[in-house]
Structures are given as C-alpha cells and as structure tokens.
Protein backbone atom coordinates (compact mmCIF):
# COMPACT_ATOMS: atom_id res chain seq x y z
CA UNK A 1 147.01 71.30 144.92
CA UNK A 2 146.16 73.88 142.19
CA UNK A 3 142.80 72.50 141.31
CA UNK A 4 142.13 70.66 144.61
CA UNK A 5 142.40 74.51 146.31
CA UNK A 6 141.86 76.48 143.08
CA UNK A 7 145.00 78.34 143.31
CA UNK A 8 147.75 79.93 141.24
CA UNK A 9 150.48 77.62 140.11
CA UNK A 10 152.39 80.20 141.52
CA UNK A 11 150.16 80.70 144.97
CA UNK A 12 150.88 76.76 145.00
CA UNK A 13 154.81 76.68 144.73
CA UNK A 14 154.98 80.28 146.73
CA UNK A 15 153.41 77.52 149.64
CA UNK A 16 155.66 74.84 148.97
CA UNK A 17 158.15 76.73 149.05
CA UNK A 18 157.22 78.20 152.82
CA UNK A 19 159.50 76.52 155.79
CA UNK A 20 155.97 74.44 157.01
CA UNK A 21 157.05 71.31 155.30
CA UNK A 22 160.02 71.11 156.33
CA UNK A 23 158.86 71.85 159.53
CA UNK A 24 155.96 69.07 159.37
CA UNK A 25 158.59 67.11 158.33
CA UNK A 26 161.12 67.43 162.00
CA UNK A 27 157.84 67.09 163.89
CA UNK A 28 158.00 71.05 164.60
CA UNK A 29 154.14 72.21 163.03
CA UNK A 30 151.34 69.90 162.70
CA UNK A 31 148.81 68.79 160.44
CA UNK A 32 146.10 71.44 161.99
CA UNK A 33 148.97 74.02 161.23
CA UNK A 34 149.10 73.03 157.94
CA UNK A 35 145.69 72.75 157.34
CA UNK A 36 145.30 76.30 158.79
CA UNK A 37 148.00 77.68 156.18
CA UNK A 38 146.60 76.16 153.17
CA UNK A 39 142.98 77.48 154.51
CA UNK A 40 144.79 81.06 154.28
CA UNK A 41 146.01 80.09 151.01
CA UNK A 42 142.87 78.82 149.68
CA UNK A 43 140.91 81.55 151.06
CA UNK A 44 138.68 78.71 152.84
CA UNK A 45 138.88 75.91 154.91
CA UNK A 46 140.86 73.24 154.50
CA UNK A 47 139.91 70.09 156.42
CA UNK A 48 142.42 68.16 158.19
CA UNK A 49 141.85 65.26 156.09
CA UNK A 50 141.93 67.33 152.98
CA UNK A 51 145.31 68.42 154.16
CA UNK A 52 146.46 64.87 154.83
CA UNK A 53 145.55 63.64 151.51
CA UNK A 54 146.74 66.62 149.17
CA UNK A 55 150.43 66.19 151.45
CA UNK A 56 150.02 62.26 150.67
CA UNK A 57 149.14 62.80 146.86
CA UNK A 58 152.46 63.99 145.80
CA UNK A 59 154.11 60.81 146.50
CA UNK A 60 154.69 57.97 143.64
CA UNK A 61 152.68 54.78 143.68
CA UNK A 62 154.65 51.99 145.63
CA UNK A 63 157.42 50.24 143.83
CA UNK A 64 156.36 46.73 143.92
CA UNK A 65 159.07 45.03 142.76
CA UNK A 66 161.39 46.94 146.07
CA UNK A 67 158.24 45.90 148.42
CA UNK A 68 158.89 42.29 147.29
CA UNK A 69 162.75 42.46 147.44
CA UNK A 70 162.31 44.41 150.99
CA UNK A 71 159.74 40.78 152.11
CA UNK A 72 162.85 38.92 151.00
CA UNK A 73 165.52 40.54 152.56
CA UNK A 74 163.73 40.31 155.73
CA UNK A 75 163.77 36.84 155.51
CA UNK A 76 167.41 37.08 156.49
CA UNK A 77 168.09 40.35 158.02
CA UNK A 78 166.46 43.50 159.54
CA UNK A 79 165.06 45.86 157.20
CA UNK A 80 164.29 48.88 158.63
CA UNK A 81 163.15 52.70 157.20
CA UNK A 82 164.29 56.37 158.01
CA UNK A 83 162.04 58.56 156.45
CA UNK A 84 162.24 62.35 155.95
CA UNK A 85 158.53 62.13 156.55
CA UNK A 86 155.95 62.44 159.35
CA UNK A 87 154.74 58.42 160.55
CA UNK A 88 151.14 59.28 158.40
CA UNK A 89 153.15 58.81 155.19
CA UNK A 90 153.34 54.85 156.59
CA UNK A 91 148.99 54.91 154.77
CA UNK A 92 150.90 54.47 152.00
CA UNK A 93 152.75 51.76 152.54
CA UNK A 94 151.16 48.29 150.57
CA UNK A 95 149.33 45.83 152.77
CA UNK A 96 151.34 43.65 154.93
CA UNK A 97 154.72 45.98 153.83
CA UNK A 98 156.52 46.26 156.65
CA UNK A 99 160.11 48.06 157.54
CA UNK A 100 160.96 47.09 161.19
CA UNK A 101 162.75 49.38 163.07
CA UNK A 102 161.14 52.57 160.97
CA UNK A 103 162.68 55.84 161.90
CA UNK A 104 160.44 59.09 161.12
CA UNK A 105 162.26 62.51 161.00
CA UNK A 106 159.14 63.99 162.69
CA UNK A 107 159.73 61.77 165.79
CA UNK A 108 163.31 62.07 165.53
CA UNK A 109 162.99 65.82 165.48
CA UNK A 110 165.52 65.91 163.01
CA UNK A 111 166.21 65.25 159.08
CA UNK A 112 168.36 63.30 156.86
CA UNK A 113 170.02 66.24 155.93
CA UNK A 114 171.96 66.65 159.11
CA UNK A 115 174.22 64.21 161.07
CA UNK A 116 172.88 64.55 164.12
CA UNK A 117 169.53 62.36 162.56
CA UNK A 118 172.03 59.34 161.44
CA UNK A 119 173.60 59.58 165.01
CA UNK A 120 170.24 59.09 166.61
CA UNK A 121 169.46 56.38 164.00
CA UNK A 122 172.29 54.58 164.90
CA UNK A 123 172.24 54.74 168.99
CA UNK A 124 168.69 53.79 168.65
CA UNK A 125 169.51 50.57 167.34
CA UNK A 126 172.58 50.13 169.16
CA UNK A 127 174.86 49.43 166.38
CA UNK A 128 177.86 50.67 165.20
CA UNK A 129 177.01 52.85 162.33
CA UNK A 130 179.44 50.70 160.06
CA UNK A 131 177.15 47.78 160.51
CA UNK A 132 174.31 49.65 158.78
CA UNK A 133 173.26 49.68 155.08
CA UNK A 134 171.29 52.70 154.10
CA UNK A 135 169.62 52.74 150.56
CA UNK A 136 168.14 56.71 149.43
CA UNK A 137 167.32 58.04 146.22
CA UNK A 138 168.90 61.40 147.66
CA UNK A 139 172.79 61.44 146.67
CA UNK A 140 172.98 64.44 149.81
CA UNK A 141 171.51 61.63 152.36
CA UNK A 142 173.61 59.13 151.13
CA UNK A 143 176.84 61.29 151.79
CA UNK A 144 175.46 62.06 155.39
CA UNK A 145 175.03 58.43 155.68
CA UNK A 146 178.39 57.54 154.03
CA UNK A 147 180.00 60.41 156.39
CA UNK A 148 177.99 59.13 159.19
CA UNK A 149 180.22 55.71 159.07
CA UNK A 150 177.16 54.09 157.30
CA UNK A 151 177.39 51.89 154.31
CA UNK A 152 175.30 53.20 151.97
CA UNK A 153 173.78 52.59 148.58
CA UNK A 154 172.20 55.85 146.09
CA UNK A 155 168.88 54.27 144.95
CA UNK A 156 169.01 54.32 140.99
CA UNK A 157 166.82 51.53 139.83
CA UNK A 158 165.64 48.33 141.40
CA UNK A 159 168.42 46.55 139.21
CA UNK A 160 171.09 48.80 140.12
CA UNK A 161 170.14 48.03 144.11
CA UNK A 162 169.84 44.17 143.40
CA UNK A 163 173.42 44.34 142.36
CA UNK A 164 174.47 46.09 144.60
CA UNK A 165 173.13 44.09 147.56
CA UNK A 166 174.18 40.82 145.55
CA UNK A 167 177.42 42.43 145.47
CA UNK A 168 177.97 42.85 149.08
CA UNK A 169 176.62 39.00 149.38
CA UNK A 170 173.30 39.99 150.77
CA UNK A 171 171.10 38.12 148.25
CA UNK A 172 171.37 36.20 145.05
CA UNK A 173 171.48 38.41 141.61
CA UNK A 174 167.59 37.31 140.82
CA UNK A 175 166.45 36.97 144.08
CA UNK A 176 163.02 37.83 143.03
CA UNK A 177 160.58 35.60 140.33
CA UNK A 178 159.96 37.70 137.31
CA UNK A 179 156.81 39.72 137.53
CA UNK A 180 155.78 42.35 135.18
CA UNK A 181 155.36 45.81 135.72
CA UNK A 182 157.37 49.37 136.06
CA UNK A 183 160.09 49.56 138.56
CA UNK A 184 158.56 53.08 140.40
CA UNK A 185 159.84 54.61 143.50
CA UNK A 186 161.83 53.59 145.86
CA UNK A 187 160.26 52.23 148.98
C-alpha cells in the first residue's frame, strides 16, 4: 500500500487502522467507499480495481496442501467456508477449489467475532451447531465457535489439522500423497 499509493508507513497503518475494513468486511461500506478513502489518502484517485487488488494483496498465497485435503474431505462430507471477508476474496481461491455452503461476513452482515454470526451460520444450514466442525487460525473465533456449541479446531499447521480430523475419525492420518512444498495459510 505504501509504494502502490506512495504514502507514509504511518499514513498507511493510520488507514488500516480506520473502522472501513471492518466495515467492508460486515457488508456495511463498499468497495467505491473504499476506493474513495484511499483516493483521500493518496491524494488521487484510486480506481476501483486498484482498490480491489491492494485489499486482495495482503492475503498469503493458497495453502496447497489444505486445498487438496479440503478436495478430499469433500469426497465424504460437506466442506463449507465462513469467511470474515467480503465474497471478492473467493478470486483467490485456486481453480476448481471449492467450499460448498461458503458463508461471507459481508452477506451475513455480521463477523466471526460475535455470536450472533455462528447463530446465523448454523440456522442457515439447518443443523444443530454441535454437528458442525469449524477450523480458524483465530484462537478468538474458535472460542465463539466452541461457545457457539460448535466443534472446533485452532488451525496451527496442516499436520496439526490432519490429526486432528484423523482423530475425530474423519480421514486417515496420511490422507494425502506426499507432495512437496510449504504448508502456507490456511484455506
């Protein structure tokens, strides 16, 4: 953001720390709005696919490896998402990745950090929330979750979650051939 707007470091985190993310977030501003505040930032327009890429660029690369384990998990249960994000962040998603239900906080009009979102999740797909596995790499969304009635799972590392869901009998130890590569982000 610094050099794409040629900014301060601090003009940069004095912006991400304004309330318009988190409002972008619960579906409450838009891109355009956003666009419009880092054009007063930047002193000049910013584009509203400018915008969408530098809010898309702080995000980590896909975790392969997760993608893969997600493909075979789905092989013999739902896999769904619930993302603190608007639906746009689903560009970065890898070819042919799909979660299915996917829950975005900016349709939901509410975040993970609140139980009313986990509510919704749950009456939306008319489960009881105990039937529900949620896997976060936040420890404050996995206590909503766990508080919620959810079973959940803090995301660590890919091996930690393998064991975990081999643990609860949802797939074999190595469910996955062995592929090189870094384990990432979470998907």
């Amino acid at each position: 953001m610094v050099r794409a707007l040629d900014i301060t470091p601090e003009t940069a985190r004095a912006f991400m720390a304004s309330d318009i993310h988190a409002r972008l977030d619960i579906g409450q501003a838009s891109e355009a709005e956003v666009a419009a505040a880092l054009s007063e930032v930047a002193g000049r327009t910013v584009t509203a696919a400018e915008t969408r890429a530098l809010l898309l660029s702080v995000f980590e690369p896909p975790n392969m490896p997760l993608w893969d384990l997600v493909a075979v998990l789905r092989e013999e249960i739902p896999v769904g998402g619930f993302s603190d994000n608007p639906a746009f962040v689903l560009e970065l998603f890898p070819q042919g990745a799909v979660l299915s239900p996917m829950f975005w906080s900016a349709e939901l009009g509410l975040s993970k950090s609140g139980p009313e979102a986990f509510a919704s999740v749950a009456g939306r797909l008319g489960l009881d929330p105990a039937a529900i596995l949620f896997i976060d790499d936040s420890a404050a969304n996995v206590a909503q979750a766990k508080t919620a009635g959810w079973d959940a799972i803090p995301f660590l590392s890919n091996d930690q979650v393998i064991e975990e869901l081999s643990a609860r009998g949802l797939i074999a130890l190595n469910p996955l051939p062995a592929k090189s590569g870094r384990e990432g982000s979470k998907a």
